[in-house]
N, C-alpha and C. Protein backbone atom coordinates (compact mmCIF):
# COMPACT_ATOMS: atom_id res chain seq x y z
N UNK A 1 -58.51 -32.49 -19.39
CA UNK A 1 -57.60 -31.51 -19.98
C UNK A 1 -58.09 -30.12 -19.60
N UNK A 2 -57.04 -29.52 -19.26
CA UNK A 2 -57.74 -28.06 -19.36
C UNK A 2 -58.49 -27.12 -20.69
N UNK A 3 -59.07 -25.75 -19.73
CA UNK A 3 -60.08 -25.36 -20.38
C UNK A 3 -59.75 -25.31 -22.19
N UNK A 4 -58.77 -24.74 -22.29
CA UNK A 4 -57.19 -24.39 -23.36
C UNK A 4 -56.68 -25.57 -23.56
N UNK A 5 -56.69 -26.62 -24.28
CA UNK A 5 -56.05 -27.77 -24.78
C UNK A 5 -54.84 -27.39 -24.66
N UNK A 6 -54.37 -26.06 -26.04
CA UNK A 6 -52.53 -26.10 -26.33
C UNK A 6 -52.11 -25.48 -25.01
N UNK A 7 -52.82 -24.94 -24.15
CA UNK A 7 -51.75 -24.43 -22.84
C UNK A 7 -51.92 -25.69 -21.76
N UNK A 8 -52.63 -26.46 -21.91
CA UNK A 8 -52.80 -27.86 -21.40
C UNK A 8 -51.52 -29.27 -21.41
N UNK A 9 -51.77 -29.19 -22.78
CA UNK A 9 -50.40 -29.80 -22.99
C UNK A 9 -49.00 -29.14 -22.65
N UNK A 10 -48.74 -27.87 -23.40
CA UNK A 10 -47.68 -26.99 -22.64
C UNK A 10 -47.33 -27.41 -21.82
N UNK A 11 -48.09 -26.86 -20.89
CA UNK A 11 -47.55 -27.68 -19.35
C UNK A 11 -47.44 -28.83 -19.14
N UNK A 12 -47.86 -29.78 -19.49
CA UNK A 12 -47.63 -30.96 -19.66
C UNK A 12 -46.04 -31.54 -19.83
N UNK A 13 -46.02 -31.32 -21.34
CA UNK A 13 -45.00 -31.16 -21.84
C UNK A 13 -43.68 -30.75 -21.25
N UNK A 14 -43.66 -29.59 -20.44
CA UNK A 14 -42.49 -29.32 -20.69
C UNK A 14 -42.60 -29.39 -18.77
N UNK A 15 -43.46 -29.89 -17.94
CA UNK A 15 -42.82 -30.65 -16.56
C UNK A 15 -42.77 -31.93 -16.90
N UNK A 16 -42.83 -32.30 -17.71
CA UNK A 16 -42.41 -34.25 -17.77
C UNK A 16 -41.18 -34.09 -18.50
N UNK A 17 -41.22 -33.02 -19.48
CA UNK A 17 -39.66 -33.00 -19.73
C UNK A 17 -38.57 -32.56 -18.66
N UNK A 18 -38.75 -32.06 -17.55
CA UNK A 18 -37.85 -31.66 -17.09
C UNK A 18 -37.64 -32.50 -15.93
N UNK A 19 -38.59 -33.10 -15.37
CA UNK A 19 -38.73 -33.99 -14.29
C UNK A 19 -37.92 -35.44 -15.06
N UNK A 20 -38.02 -35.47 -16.38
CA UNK A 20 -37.21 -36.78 -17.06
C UNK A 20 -36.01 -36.26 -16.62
N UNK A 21 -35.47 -35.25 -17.53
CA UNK A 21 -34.34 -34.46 -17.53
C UNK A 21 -33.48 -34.76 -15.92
N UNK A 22 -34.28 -34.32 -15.19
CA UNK A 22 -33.50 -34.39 -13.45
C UNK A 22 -33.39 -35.61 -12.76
N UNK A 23 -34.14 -36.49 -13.62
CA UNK A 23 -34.65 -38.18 -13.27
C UNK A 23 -34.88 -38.12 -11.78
N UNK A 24 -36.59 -37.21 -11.79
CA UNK A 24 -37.14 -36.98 -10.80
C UNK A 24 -38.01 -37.91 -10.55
N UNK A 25 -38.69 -38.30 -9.62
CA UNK A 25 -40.30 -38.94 -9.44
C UNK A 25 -40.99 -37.96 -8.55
N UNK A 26 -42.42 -38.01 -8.85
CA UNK A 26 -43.43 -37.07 -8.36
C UNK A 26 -42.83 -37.22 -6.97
N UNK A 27 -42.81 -37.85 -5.82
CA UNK A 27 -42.23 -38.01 -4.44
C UNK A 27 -41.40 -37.19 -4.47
N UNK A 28 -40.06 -37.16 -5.43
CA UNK A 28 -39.00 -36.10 -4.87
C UNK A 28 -39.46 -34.74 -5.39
N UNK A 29 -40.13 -34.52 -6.27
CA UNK A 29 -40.83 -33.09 -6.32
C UNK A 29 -41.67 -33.01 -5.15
N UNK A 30 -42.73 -33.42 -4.56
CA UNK A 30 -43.09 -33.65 -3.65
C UNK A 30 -42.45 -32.90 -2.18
N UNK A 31 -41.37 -33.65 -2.14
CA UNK A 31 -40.58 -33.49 -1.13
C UNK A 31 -39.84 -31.76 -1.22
N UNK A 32 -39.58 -31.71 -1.97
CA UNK A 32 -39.16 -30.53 -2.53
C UNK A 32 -40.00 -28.93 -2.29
N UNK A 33 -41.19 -29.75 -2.78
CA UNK A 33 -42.17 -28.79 -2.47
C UNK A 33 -42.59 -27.90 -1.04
N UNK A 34 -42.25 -28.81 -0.09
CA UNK A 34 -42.20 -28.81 0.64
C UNK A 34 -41.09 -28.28 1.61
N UNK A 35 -40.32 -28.14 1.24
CA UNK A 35 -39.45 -27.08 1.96
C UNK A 35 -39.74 -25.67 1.62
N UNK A 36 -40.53 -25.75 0.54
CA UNK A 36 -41.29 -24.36 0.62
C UNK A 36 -42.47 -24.14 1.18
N UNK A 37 -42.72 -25.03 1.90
CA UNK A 37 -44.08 -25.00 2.39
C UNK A 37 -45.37 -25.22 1.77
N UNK A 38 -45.12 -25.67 0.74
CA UNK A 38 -46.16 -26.52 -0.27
C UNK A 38 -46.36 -27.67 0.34
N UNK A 39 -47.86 -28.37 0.13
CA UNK A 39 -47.99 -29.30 0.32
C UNK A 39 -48.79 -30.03 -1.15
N UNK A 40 -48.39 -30.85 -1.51
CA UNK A 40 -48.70 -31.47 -2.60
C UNK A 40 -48.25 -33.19 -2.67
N UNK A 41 -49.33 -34.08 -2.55
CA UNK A 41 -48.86 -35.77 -2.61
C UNK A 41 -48.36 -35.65 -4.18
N UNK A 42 -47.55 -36.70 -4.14
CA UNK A 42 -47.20 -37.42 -5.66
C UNK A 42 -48.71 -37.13 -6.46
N UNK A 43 -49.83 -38.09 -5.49
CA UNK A 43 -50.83 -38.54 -6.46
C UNK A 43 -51.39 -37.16 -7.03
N UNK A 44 -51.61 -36.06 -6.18
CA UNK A 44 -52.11 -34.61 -6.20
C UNK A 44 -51.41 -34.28 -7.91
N UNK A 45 -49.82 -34.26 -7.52
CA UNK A 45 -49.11 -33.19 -8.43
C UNK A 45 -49.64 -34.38 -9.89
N UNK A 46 -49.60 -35.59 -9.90
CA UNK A 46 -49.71 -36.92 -10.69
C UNK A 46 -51.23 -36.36 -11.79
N UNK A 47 -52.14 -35.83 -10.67
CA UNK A 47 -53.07 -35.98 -11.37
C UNK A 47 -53.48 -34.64 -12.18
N UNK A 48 -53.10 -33.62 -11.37
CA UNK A 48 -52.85 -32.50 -12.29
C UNK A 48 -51.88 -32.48 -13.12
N UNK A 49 -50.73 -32.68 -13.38
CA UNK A 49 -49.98 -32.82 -14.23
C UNK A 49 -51.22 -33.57 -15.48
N UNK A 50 -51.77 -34.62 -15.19
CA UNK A 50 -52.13 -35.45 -16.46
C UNK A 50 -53.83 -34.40 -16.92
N UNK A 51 -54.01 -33.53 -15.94
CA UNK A 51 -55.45 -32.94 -16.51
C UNK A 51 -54.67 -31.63 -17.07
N UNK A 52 -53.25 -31.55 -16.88
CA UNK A 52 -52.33 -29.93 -17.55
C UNK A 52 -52.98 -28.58 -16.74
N UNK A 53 -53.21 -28.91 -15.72
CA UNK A 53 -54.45 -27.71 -15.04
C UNK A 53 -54.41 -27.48 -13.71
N UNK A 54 -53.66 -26.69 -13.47
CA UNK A 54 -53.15 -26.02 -11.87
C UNK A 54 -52.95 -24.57 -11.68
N UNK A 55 -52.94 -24.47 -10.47
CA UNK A 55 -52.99 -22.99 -10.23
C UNK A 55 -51.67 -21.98 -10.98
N UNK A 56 -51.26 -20.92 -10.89
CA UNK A 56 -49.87 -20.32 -11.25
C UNK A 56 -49.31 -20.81 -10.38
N UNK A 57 -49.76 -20.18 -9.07
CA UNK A 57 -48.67 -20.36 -7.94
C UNK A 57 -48.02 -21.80 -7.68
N UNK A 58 -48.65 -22.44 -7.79
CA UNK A 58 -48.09 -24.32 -8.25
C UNK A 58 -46.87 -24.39 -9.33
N UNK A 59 -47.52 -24.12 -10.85
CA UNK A 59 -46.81 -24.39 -12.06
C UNK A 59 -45.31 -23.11 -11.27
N UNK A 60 -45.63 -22.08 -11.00
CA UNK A 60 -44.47 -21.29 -10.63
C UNK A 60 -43.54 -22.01 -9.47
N UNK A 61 -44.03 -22.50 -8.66
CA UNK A 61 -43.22 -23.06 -7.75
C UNK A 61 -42.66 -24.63 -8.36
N UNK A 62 -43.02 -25.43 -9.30
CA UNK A 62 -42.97 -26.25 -9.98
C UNK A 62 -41.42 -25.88 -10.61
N UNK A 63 -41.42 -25.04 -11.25
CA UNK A 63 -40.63 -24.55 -12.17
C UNK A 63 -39.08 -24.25 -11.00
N UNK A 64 -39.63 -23.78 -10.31
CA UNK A 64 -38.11 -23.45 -9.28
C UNK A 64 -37.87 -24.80 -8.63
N UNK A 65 -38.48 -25.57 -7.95
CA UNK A 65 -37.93 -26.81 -7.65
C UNK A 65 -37.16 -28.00 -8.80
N UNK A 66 -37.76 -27.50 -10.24
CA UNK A 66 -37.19 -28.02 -11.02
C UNK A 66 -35.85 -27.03 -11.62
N UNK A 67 -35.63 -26.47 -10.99
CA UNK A 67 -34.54 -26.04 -11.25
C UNK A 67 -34.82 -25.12 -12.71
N UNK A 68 -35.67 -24.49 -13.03
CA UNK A 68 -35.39 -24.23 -14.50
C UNK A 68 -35.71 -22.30 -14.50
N UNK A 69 -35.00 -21.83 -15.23
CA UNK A 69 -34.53 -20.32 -14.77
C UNK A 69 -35.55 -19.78 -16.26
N UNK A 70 -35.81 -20.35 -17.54
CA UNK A 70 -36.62 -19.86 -18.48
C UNK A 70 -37.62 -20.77 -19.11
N UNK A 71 -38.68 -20.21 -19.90
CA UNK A 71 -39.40 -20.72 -20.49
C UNK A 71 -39.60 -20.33 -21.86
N UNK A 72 -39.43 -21.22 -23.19
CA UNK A 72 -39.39 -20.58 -24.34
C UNK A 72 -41.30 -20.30 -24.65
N UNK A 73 -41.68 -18.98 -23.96
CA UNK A 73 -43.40 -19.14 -24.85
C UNK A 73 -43.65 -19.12 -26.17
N UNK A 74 -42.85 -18.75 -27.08
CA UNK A 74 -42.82 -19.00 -28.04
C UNK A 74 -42.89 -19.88 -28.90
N UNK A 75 -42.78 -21.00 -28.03
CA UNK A 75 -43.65 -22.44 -28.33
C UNK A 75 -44.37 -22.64 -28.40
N UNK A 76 -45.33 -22.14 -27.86
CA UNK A 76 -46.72 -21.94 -27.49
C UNK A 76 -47.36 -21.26 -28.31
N UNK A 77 -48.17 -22.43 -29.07
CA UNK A 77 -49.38 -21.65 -30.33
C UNK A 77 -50.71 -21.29 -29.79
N UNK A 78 -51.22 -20.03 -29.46
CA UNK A 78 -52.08 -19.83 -29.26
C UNK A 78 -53.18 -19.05 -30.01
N UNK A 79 -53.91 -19.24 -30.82
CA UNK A 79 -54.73 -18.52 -31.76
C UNK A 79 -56.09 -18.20 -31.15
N UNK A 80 -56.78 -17.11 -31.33
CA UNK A 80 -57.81 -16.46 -31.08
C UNK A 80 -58.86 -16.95 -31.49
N UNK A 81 -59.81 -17.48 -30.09
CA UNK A 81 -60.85 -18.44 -30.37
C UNK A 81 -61.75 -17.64 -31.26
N UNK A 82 -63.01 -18.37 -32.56
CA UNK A 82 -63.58 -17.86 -33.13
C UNK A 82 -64.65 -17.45 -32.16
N UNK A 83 -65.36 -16.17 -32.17
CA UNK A 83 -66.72 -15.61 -32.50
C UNK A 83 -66.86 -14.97 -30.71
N UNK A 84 -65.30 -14.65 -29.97
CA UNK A 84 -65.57 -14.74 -28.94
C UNK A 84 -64.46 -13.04 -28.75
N UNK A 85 -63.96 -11.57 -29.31
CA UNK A 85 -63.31 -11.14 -29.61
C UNK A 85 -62.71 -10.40 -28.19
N UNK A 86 -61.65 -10.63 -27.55
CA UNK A 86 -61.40 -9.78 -26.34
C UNK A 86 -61.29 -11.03 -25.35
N UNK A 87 -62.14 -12.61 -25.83
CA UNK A 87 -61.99 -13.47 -24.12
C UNK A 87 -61.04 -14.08 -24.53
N UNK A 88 -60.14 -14.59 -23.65
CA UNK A 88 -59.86 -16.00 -23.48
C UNK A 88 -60.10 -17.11 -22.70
């Protein structure tokens, strides 16, 4: 899991929802990716997806092959780790 559990799942969450949604498989994201000049196997995107932990430029290009124009962050609970004031 990533470093951040709740932004771990996040992402998680809401590319398996959308990849359900389009009744995608990692291959046709894959493929997809790739007309942008990404290169990413199923197993690649498979296994980051399940550790929630990839670069921006991935999750961003993720997001446009899936077709999706917003993101509600406001879903996203993030509270201020104890005893650490200013990091994340």
């Amino acid at each position: 899991m990533a470093k951040h559990a709740k932004l771990g799942l996040y992402i998680q969450g809401l590319i398996r929802a959308e990849k359900a949604r389009r009744k995608l498989t990692f291959e046709d994201i894959s493929q997809r990716l790739r007309q942008y000049g990404i290169t990413q196997t199923p197993t690649n995107l498979r296994t980051k997806l399940g550790r929630g932990d990839m670069s921006a430029q991935l999750f961003l290009a993720l997001m446009k092959v899936l077709e999706l124009r917003s993101i509600r962050l406001d879903e996203l609970e993030l509270r201020p780790a104890r005893g650490r004031r200013g990091k994340t």
